[in-house]
PDB file of N, CA and C in Angstrom:
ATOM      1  N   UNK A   1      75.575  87.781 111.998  1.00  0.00           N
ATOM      2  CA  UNK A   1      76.921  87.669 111.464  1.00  0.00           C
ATOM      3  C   UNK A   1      77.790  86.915 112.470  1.00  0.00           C
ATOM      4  N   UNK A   2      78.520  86.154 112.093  1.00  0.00           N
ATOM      5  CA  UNK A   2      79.286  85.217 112.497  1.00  0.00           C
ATOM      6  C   UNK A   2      80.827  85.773 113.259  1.00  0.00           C
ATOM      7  N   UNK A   3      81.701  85.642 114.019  1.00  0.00           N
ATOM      8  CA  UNK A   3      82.642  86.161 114.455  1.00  0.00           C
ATOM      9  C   UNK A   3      83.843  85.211 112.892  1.00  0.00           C
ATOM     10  N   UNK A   4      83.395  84.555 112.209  1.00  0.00           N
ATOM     11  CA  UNK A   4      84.313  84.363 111.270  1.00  0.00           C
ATOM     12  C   UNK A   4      84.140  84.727 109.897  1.00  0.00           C
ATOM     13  N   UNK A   5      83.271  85.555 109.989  1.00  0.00           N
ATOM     14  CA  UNK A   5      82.623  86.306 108.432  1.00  0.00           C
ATOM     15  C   UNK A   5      83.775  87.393 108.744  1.00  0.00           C
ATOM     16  N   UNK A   6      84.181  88.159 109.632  1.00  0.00           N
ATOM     17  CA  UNK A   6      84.645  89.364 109.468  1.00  0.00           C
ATOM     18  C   UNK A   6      86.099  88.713 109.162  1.00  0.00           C
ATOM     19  N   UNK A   7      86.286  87.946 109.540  1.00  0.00           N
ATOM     20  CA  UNK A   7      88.023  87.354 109.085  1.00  0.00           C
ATOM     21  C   UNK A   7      87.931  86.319 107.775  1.00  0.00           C
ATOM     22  N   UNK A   8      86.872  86.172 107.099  1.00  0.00           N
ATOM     23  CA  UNK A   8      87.320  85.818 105.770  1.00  0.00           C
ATOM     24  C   UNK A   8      86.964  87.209 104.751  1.00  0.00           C
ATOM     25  N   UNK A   9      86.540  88.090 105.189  1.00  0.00           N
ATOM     26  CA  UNK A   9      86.612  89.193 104.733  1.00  0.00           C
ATOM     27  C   UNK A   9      88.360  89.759 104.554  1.00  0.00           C
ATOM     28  N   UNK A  10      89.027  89.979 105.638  1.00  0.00           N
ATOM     29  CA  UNK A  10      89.788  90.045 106.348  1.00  0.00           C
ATOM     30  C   UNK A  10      91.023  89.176 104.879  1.00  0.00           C
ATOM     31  N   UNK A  11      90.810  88.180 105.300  1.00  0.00           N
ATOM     32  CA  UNK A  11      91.946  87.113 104.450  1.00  0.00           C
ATOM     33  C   UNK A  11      91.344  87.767 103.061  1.00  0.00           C
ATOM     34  N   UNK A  12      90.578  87.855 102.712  1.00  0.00           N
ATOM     35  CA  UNK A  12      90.402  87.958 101.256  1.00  0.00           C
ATOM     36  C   UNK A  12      90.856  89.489 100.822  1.00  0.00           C
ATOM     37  N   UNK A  13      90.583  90.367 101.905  1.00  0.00           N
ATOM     38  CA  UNK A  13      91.675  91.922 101.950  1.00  0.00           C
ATOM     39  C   UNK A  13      92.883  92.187 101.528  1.00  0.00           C
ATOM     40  N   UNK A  14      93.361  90.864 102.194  1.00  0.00           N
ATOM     41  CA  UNK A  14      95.125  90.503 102.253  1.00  0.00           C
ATOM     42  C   UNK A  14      95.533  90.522 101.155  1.00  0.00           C
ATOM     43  N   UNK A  15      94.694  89.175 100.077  1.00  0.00           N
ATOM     44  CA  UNK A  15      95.307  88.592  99.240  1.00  0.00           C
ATOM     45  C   UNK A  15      94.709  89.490  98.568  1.00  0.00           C
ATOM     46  N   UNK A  16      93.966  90.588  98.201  1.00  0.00           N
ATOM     47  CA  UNK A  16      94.236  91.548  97.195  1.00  0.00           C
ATOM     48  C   UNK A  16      95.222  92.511  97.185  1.00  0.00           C
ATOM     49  N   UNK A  17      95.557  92.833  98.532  1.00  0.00           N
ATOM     50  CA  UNK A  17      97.043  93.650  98.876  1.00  0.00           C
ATOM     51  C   UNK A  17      98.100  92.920  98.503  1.00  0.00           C
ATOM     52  N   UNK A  18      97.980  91.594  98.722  1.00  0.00           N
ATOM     53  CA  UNK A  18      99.439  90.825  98.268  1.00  0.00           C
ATOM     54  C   UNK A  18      99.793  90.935  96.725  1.00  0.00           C
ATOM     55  N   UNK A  19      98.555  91.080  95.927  1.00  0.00           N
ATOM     56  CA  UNK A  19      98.489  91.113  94.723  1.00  0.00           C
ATOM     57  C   UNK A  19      98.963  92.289  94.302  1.00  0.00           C
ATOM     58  N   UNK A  20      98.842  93.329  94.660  1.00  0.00           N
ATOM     59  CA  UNK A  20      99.064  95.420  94.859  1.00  0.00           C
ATOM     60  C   UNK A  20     100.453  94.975  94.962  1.00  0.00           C
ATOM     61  N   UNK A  21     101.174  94.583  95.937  1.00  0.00           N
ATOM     62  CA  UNK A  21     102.363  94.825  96.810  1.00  0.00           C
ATOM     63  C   UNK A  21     103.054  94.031  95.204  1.00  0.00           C
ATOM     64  N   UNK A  22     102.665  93.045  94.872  1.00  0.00           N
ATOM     65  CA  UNK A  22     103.630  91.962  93.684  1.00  0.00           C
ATOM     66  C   UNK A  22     103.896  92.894  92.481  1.00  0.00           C
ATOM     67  N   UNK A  23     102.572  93.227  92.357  1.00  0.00           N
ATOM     68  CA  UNK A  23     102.285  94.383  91.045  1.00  0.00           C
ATOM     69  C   UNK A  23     103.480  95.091  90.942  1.00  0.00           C
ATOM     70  N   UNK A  24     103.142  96.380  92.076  1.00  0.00           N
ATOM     71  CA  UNK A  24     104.169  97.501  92.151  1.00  0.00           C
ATOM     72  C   UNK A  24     105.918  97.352  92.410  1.00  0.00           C
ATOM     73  N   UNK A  25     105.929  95.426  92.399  1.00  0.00           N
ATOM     74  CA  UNK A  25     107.906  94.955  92.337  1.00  0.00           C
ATOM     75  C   UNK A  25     108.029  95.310  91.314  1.00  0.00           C
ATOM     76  N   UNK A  26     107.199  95.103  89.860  1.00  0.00           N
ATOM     77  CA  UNK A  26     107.223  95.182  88.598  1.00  0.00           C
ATOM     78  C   UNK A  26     108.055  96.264  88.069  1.00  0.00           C
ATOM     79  N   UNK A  27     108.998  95.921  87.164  1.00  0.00           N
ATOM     80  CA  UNK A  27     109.456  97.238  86.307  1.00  0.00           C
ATOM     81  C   UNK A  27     108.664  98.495  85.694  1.00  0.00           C
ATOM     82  N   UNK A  28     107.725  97.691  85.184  1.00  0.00           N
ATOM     83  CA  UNK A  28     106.568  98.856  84.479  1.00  0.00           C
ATOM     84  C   UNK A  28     105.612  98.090  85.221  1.00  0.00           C
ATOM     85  N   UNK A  29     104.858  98.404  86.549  1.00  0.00           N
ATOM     86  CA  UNK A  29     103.491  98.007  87.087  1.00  0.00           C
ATOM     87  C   UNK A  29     102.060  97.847  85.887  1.00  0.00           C
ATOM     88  N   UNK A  30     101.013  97.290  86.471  1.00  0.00           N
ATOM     89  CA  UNK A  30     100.255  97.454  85.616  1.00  0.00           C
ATOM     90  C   UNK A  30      99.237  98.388  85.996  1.00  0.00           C
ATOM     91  N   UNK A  31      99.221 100.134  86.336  1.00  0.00           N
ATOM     92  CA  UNK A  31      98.423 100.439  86.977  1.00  0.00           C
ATOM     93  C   UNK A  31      97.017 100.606  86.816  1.00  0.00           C
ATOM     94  N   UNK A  32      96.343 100.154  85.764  1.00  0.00           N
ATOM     95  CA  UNK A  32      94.984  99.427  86.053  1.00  0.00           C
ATOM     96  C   UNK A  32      94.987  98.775  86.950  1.00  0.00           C
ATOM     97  N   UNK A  33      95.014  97.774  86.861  1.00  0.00           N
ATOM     98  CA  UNK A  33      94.825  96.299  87.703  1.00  0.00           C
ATOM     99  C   UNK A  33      95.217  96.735  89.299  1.00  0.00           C
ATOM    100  N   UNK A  34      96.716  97.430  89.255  1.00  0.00           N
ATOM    101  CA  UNK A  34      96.861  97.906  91.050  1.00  0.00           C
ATOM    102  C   UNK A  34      95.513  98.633  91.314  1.00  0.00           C
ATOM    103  N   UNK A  35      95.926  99.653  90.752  1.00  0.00           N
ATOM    104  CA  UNK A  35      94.077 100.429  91.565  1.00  0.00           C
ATOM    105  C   UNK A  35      93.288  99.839  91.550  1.00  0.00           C
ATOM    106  N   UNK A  36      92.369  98.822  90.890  1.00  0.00           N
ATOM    107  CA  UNK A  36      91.478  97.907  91.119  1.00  0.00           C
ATOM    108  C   UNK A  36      91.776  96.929  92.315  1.00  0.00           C
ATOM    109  N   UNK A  37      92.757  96.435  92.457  1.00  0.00           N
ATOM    110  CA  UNK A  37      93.324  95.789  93.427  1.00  0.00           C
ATOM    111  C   UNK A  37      93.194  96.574  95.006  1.00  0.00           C
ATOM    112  N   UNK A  38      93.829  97.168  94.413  1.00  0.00           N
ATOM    113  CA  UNK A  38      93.999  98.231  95.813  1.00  0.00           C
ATOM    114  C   UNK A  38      92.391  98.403  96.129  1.00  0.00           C
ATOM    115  N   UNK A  39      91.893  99.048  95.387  1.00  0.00           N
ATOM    116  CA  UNK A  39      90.340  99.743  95.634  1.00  0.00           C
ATOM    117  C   UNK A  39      89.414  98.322  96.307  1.00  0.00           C
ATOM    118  N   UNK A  40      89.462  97.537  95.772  1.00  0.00           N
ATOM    119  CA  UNK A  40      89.005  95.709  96.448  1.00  0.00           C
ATOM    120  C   UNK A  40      89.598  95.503  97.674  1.00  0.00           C
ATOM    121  N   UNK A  41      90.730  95.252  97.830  1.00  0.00           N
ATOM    122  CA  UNK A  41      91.143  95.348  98.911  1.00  0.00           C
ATOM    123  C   UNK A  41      90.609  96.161  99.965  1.00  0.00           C
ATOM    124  N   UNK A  42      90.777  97.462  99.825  1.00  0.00           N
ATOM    125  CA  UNK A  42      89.779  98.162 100.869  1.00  0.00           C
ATOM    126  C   UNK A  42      88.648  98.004 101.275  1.00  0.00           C
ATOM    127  N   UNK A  43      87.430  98.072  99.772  1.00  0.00           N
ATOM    128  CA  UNK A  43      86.225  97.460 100.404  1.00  0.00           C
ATOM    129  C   UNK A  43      86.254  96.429 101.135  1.00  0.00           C
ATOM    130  N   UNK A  44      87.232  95.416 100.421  1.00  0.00           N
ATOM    131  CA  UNK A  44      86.868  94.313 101.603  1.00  0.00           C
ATOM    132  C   UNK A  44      87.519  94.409 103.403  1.00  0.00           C
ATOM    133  N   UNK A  45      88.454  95.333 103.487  1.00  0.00           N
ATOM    134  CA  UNK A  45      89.116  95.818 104.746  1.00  0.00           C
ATOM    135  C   UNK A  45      87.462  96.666 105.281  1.00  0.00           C
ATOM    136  N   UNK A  46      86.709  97.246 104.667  1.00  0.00           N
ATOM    137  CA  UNK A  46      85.597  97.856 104.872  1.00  0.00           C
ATOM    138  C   UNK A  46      84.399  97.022 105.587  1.00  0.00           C
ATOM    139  N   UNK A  47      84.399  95.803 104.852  1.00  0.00           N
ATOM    140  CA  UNK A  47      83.478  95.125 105.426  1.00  0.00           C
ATOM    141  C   UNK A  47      83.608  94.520 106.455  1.00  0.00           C
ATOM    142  N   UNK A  48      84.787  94.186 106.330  1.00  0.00           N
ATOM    143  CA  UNK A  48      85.243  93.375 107.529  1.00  0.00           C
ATOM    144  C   UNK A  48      84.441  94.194 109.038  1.00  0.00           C
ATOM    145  N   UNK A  49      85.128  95.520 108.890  1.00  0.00           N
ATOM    146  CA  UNK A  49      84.407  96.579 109.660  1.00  0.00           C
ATOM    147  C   UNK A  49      82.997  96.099 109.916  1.00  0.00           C
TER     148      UNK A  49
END
Protein backbone atom coordinates (compact mmCIF):
# COMPACT_ATOMS: atom_id res chain seq x y z
CA UNK A 1 0.00 0.00 0.00
CA UNK A 2 1.06 3.22 -1.09
CA UNK A 3 1.42 6.32 1.41
CA UNK A 4 -1.26 7.92 -1.13
CA UNK A 5 -3.94 5.18 -1.11
CA UNK A 6 -4.74 6.15 2.49
CA UNK A 7 -5.40 9.89 1.41
CA UNK A 8 -7.56 9.19 -1.54
CA UNK A 9 -9.46 7.17 0.75
CA UNK A 10 -9.32 10.08 2.97
CA UNK A 11 -10.61 12.76 0.13
CA UNK A 12 -13.25 10.47 -0.91
CA UNK A 13 -14.45 10.37 3.13
CA UNK A 14 -14.74 14.10 2.88
CA UNK A 15 -16.76 14.40 -0.04
CA UNK A 16 -19.30 12.01 1.36
CA UNK A 17 -19.43 14.15 4.60
CA UNK A 18 -19.69 17.24 2.47
CA UNK A 19 -22.63 15.63 0.94
CA UNK A 20 -24.23 14.67 4.87
CA UNK A 21 -23.31 18.26 6.01
CA UNK A 22 -25.43 19.87 2.48
CA UNK A 23 -28.21 17.32 3.09
CA UNK A 24 -28.93 18.15 6.73
CA UNK A 25 -29.01 22.52 5.53
CA UNK A 26 -32.17 21.14 3.92
CA UNK A 27 -35.62 22.06 5.24
CA UNK A 28 -36.92 18.52 5.14
CA UNK A 29 -33.37 16.45 4.79
CA UNK A 30 -33.47 13.41 2.87
CA UNK A 31 -32.78 10.92 5.60
CA UNK A 32 -32.17 7.95 3.48
CA UNK A 33 -29.55 9.19 1.46
CA UNK A 34 -27.80 11.10 4.81
CA UNK A 35 -27.39 7.75 6.54
CA UNK A 36 -26.08 6.16 3.52
CA UNK A 37 -23.86 9.01 3.15
CA UNK A 38 -22.84 9.20 6.47
CA UNK A 39 -22.41 5.28 6.81
CA UNK A 40 -19.84 5.61 3.35
CA UNK A 41 -18.19 8.14 4.64
CA UNK A 42 -17.06 6.25 7.59
CA UNK A 43 -16.12 3.15 5.91
CA UNK A 44 -14.13 5.05 3.87
CA UNK A 45 -12.60 7.15 7.10
CA UNK A 46 -12.13 3.23 8.05
CA UNK A 47 -10.01 2.34 5.42
CA UNK A 48 -8.08 4.95 5.25
CA UNK A 49 -7.09 3.44 8.75
Amino acid sequence: MSVDDYREWVRYAEQDWQLVASLLRRKRPPTVAVCFHAQQSAEKYLKAL
